[in-house]
Structures are given as C-alpha cells and as structure tokens.
C-alpha atoms as a PDB file:
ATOM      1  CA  UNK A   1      71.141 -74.484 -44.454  1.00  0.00           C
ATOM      2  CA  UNK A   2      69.119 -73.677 -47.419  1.00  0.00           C
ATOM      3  CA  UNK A   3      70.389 -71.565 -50.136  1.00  0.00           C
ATOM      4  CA  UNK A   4      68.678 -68.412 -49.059  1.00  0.00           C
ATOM      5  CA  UNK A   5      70.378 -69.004 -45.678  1.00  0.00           C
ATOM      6  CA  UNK A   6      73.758 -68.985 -47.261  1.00  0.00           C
ATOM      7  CA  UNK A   7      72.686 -66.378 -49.621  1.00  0.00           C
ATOM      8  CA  UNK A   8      71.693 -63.865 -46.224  1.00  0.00           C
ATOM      9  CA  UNK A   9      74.836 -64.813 -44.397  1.00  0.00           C
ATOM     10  CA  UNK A  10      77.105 -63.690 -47.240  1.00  0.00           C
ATOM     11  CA  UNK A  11      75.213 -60.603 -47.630  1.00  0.00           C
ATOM     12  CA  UNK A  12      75.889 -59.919 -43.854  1.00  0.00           C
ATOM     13  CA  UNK A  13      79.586 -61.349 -43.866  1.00  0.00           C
ATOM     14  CA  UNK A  14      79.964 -58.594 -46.928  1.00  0.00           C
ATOM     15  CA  UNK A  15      78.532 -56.044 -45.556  1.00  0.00           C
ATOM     16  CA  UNK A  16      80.018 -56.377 -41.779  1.00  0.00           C
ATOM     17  CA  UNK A  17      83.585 -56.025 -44.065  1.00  0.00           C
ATOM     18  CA  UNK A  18      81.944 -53.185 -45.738  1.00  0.00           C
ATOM     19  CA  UNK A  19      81.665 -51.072 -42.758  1.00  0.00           C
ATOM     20  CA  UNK A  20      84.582 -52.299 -40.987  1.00  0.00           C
ATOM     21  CA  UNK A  21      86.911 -50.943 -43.821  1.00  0.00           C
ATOM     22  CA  UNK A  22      84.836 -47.795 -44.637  1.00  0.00           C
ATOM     23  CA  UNK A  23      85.100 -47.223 -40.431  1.00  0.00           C
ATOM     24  CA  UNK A  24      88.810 -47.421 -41.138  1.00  0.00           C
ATOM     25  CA  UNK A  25      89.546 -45.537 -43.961  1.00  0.00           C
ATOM     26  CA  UNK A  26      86.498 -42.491 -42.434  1.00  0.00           C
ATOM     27  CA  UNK A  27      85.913 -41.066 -46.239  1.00  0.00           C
ATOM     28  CA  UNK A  28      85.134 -37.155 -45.590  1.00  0.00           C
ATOM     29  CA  UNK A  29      83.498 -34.966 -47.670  1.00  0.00           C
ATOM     30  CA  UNK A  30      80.718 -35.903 -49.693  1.00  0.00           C
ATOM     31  CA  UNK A  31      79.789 -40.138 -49.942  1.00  0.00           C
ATOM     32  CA  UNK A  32      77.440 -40.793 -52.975  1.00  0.00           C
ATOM     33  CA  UNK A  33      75.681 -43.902 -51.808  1.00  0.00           C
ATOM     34  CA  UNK A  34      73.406 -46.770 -53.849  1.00  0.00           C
ATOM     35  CA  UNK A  35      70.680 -49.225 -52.997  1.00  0.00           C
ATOM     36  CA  UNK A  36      70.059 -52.849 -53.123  1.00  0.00           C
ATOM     37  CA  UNK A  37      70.104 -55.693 -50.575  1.00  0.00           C
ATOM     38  CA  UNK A  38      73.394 -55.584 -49.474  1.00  0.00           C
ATOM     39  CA  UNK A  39      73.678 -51.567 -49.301  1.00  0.00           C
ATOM     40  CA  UNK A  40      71.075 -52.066 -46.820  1.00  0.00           C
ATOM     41  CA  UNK A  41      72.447 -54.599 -45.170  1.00  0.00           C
ATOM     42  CA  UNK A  42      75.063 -52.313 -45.366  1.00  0.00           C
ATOM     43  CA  UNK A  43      73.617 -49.374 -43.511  1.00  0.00           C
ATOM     44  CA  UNK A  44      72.750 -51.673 -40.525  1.00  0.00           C
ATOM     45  CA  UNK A  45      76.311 -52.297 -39.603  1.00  0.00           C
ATOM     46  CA  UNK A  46      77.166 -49.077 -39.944  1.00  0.00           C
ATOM     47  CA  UNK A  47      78.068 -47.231 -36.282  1.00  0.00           C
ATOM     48  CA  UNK A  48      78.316 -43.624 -35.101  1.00  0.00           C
ATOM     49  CA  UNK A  49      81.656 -42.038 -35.975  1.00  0.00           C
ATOM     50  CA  UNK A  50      82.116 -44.295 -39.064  1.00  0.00           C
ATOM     51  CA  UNK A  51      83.085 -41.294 -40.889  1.00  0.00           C
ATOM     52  CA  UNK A  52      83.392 -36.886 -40.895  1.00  0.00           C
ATOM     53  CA  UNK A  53      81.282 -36.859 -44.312  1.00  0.00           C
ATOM     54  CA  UNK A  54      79.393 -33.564 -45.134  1.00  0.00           C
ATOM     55  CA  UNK A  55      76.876 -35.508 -46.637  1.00  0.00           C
ATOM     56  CA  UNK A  56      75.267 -38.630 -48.486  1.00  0.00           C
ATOM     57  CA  UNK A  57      73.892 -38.066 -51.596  1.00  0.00           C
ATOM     58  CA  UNK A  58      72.025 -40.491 -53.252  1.00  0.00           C
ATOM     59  CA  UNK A  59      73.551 -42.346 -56.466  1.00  0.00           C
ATOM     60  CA  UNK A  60      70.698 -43.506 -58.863  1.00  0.00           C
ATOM     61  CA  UNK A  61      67.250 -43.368 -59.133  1.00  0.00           C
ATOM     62  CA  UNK A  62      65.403 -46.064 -56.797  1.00  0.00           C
ATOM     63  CA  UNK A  63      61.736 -44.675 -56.568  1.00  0.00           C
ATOM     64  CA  UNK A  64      59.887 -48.493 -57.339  1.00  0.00           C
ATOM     65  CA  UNK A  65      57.474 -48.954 -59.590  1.00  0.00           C
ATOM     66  CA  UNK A  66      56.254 -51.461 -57.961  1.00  0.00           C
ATOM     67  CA  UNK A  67      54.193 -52.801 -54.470  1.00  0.00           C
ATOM     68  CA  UNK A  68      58.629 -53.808 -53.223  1.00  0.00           C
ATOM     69  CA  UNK A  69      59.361 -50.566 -52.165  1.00  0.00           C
ATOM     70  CA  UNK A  70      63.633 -49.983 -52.954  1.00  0.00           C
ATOM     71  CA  UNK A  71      64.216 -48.656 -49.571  1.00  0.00           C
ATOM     72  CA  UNK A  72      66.683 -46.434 -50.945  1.00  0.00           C
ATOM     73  CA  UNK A  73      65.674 -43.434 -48.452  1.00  0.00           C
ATOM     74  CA  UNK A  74      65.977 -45.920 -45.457  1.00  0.00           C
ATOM     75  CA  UNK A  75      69.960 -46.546 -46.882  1.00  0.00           C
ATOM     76  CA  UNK A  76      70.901 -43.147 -47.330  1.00  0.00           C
ATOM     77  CA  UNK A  77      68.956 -42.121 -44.080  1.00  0.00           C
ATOM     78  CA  UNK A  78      70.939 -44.785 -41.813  1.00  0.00           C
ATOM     79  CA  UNK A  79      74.470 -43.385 -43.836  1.00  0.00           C
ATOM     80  CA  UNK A  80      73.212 -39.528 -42.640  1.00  0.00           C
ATOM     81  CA  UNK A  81      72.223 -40.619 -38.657  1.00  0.00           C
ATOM     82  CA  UNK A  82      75.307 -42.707 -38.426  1.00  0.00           C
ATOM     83  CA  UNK A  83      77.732 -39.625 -39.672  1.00  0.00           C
ATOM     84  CA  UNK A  84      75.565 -36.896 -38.594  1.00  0.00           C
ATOM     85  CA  UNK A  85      76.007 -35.643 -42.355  1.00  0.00           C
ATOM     86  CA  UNK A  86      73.462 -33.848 -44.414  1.00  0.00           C
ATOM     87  CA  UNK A  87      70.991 -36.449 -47.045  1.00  0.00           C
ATOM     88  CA  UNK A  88      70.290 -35.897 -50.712  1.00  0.00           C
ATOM     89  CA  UNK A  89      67.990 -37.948 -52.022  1.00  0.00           C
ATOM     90  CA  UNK A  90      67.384 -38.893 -55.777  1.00  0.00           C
ATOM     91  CA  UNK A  91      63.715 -38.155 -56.519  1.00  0.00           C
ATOM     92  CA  UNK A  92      63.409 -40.591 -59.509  1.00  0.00           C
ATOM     93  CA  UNK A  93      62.945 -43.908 -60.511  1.00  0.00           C
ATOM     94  CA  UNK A  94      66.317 -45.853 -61.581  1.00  0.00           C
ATOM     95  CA  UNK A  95      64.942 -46.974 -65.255  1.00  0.00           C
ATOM     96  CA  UNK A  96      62.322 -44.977 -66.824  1.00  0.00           C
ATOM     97  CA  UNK A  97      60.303 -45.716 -70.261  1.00  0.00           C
ATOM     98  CA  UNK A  98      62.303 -43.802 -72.905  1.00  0.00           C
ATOM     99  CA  UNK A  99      65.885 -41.933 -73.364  1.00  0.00           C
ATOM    100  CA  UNK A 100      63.684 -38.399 -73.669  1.00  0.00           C
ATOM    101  CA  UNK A 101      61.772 -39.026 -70.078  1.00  0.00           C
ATOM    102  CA  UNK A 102      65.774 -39.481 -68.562  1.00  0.00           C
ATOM    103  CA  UNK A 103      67.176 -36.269 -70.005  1.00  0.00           C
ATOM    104  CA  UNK A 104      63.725 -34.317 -69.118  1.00  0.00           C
ATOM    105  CA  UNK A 105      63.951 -35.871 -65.928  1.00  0.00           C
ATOM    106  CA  UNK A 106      67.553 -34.734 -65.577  1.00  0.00           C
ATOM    107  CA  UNK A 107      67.194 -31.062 -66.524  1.00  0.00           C
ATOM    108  CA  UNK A 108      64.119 -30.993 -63.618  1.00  0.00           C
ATOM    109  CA  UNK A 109      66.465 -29.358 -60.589  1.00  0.00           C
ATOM    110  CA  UNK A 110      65.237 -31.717 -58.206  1.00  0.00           C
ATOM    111  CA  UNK A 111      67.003 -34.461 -59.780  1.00  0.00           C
ATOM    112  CA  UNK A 112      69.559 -32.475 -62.042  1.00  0.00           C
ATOM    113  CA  UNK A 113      70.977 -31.106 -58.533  1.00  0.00           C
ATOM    114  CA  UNK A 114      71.122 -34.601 -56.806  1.00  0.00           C
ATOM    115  CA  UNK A 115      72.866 -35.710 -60.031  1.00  0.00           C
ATOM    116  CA  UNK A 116      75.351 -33.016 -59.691  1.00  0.00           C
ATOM    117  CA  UNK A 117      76.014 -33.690 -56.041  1.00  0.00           C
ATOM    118  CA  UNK A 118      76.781 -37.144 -56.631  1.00  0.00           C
ATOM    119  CA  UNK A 119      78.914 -36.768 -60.103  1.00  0.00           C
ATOM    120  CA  UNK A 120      81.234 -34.469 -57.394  1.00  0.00           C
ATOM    121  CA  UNK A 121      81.208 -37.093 -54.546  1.00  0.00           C
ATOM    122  CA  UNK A 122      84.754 -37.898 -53.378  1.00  0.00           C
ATOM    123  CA  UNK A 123      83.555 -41.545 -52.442  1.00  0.00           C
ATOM    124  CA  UNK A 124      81.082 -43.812 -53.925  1.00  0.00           C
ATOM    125  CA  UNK A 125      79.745 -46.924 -51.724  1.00  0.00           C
ATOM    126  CA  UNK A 126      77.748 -49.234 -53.995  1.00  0.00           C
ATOM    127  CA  UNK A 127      77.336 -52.975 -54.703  1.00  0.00           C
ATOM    128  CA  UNK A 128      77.455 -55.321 -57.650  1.00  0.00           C
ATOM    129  CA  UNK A 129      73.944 -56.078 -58.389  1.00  0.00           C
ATOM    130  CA  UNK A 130      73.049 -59.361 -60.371  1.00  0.00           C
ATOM    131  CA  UNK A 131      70.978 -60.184 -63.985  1.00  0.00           C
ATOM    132  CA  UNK A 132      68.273 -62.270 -64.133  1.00  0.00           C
ATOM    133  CA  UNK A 133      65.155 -62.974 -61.971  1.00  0.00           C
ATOM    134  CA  UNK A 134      66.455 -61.872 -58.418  1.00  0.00           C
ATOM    135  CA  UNK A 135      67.788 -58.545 -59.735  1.00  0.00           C
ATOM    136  CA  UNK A 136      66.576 -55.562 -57.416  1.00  0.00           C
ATOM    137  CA  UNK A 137      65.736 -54.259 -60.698  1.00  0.00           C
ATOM    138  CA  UNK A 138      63.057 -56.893 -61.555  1.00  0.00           C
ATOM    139  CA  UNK A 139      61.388 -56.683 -58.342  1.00  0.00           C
ATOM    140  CA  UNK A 140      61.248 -52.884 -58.339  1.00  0.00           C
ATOM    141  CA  UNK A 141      59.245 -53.399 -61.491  1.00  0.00           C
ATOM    142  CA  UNK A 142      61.770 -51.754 -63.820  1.00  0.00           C
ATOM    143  CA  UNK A 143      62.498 -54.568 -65.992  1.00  0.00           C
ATOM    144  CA  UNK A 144      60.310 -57.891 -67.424  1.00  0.00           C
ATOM    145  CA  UNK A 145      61.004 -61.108 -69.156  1.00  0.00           C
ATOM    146  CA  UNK A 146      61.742 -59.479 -72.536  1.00  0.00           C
ATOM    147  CA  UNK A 147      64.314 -57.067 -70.757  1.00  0.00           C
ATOM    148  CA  UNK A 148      65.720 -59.570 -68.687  1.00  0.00           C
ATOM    149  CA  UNK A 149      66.015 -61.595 -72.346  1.00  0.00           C
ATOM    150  CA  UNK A 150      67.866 -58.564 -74.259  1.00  0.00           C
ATOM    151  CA  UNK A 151      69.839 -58.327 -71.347  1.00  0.00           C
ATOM    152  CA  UNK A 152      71.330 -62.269 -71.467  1.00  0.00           C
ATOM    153  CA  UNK A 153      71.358 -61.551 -75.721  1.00  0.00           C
ATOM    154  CA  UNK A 154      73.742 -58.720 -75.028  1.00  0.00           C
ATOM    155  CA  UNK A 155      75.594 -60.904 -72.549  1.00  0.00           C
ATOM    156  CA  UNK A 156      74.937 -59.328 -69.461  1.00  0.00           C
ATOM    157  CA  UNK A 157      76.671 -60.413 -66.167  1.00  0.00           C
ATOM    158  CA  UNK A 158      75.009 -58.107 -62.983  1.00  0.00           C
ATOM    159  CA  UNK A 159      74.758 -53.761 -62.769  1.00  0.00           C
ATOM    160  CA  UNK A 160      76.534 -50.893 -61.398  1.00  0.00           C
ATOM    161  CA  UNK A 161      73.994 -48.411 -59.844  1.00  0.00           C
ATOM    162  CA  UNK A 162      71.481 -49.755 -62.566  1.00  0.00           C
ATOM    163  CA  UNK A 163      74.036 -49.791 -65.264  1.00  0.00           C
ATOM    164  CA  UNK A 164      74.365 -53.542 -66.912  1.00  0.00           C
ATOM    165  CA  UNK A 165      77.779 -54.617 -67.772  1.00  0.00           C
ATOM    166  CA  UNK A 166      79.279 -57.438 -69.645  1.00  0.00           C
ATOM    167  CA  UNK A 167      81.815 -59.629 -68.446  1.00  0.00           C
ATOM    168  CA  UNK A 168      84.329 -57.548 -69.780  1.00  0.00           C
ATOM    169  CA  UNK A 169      82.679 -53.956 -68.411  1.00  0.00           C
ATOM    170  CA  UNK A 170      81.157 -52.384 -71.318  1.00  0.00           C
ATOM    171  CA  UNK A 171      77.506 -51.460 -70.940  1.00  0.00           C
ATOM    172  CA  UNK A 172      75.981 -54.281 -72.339  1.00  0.00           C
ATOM    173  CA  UNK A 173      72.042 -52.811 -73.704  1.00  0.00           C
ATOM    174  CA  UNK A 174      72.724 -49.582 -74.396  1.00  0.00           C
ATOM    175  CA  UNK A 175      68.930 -49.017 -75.327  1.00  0.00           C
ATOM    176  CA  UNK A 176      68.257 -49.732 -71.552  1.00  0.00           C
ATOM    177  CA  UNK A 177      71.380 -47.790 -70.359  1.00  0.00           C
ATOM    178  CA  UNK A 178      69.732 -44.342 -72.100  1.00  0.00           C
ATOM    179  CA  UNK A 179      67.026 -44.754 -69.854  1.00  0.00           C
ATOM    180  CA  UNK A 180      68.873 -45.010 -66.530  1.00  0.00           C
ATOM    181  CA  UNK A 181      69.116 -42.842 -63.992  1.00  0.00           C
ATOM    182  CA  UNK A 182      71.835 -42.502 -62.200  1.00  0.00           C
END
C-alpha cells in the first residue's frame, strides 16, 4: 500500500488500542478531551459503557480558521453519546494572533469556564500531534511557512494540545506558545 494507506491503518490500529484500554480502565469523573486525526479516529471506536464520566470537556481551542473544519465538536460529541456524560466545548480557536487576544480571550466566561473545567479534569485523552506540513495546525490555518520555519529553528519535534515541544519536552517557540489556547 501507499504511504497514506499505512499512515490510516496506524491511526486506526492506535486508536482501536486507545479505546480498548480507556474501556478497561472506565475513567469517571470529568475526561478533558483534544482533537486531531487520531482523537477522531478515536471517538469512532469508542462504544456505549466505555466509561461512568460526568462529562467531556473540551481541551484546547480548535475553532479553524480555515475552509478544514477541526471537527473538534464531532470528537467531544461522540465521547458525550458514548458515556451519556454532559459536553463542554471550547469556544475558541487553538492559536490566536497575539499573547493579549489569549488572555482577553481567557477572562471571556465562555472560554475562561471551559478552561477551568478542563484544568480540574481527572483524565486527559489527547494525541501527539506532528511539526511540519501535515500538522492539524497548518491545515486549520493557524500556522504558515514562516511559523512552521521558527518552529524547526527552535527544534521542534510534534504538539501537545497545540503546545510545541522539543525533543527533550520544553516548549520549544514560546512566542507561539503565549498565543495558545488550551
């Protein structure tokens, strides 16, 4: 098969794991969830009874800025049928243009609230998202060539619910990381 083949069938072989350990373990209480390929991918294998959460609150921001919607809602609504738990979406986009729009963006209730929710989440469910031209993040339209360039000069490896880490986990732009929601 092609690349893209193999590429899809991990995804699913990943995320068929995914659920089959979170189906064994059952987290309770409130699951803060993230978006991306295989989170969705993710949500599809996920079956009734899975787990006795209270609800699933939405991570980061995911609200696209571009025609590639995130999908985001579609993840956290598939975690809320399949538990029969409460949803919190994030209402904001996961990268915005300057440190200032974040924190005003994070005092607003609607997203200061979500925020809250999912700092006090007894489980997180996310996935390690990659750098460079097939991030989630590129075709969402949050970042272009000259991020994707700082990103490499800072020695980027992939991002943690929009958060991009070197190799040895320290944020690796923290210019970009101010504007981050999540």
């Amino acid at each position: 098969g092609s690349a893209l083949d193999d590429e899809l069938l991990a995804r699913e072989r990943v995320a068929g794991a995914a659920a089959a350990y979170l189906a064994s373990v059952r987290p309770a209480g409130a699951i803060g969830v993230s978006w991306g390929r295989t989170m969705l991918e993710l949500a599809a294998h996920l079956r009734p009874g899975w787990t006795a959460a209270t609800e699933i609150v939405q991570l980061n921001g995911a609200t696209s800025r571009s025609a590639r919607p995130t999908r985001a809602h579609e993840i956290v609504e598939r975690f809320g049928a399949t538990s029969g738990a409460a949803i919190r979406l994030m209402a904001a986009p996961a990268i915005v243009g300057s440190a200032e729009l974040r924190d005003a963006l994070e005092e607003d209730p609607s997203v200061g609230e979500t925020l809250a929710a999912a700092r006090a989440a007894s489980t997180a469910i996310f996935s390690m998202g990659v750098h460079g031209p097939d991030s989630v993040h590129v075709a969402s339209g949050y970042l272009g060539d000259g991020d994707l360039a700082a990103l490499s000069d800072a020695g980027a490896v992939g991002d943690i619910l929009g958060r991009f880490l070197s190799v040895d986990g320290r944020i690796a732009l923290p210019s970009l990381d101010r504007r981050t929601i999540g």
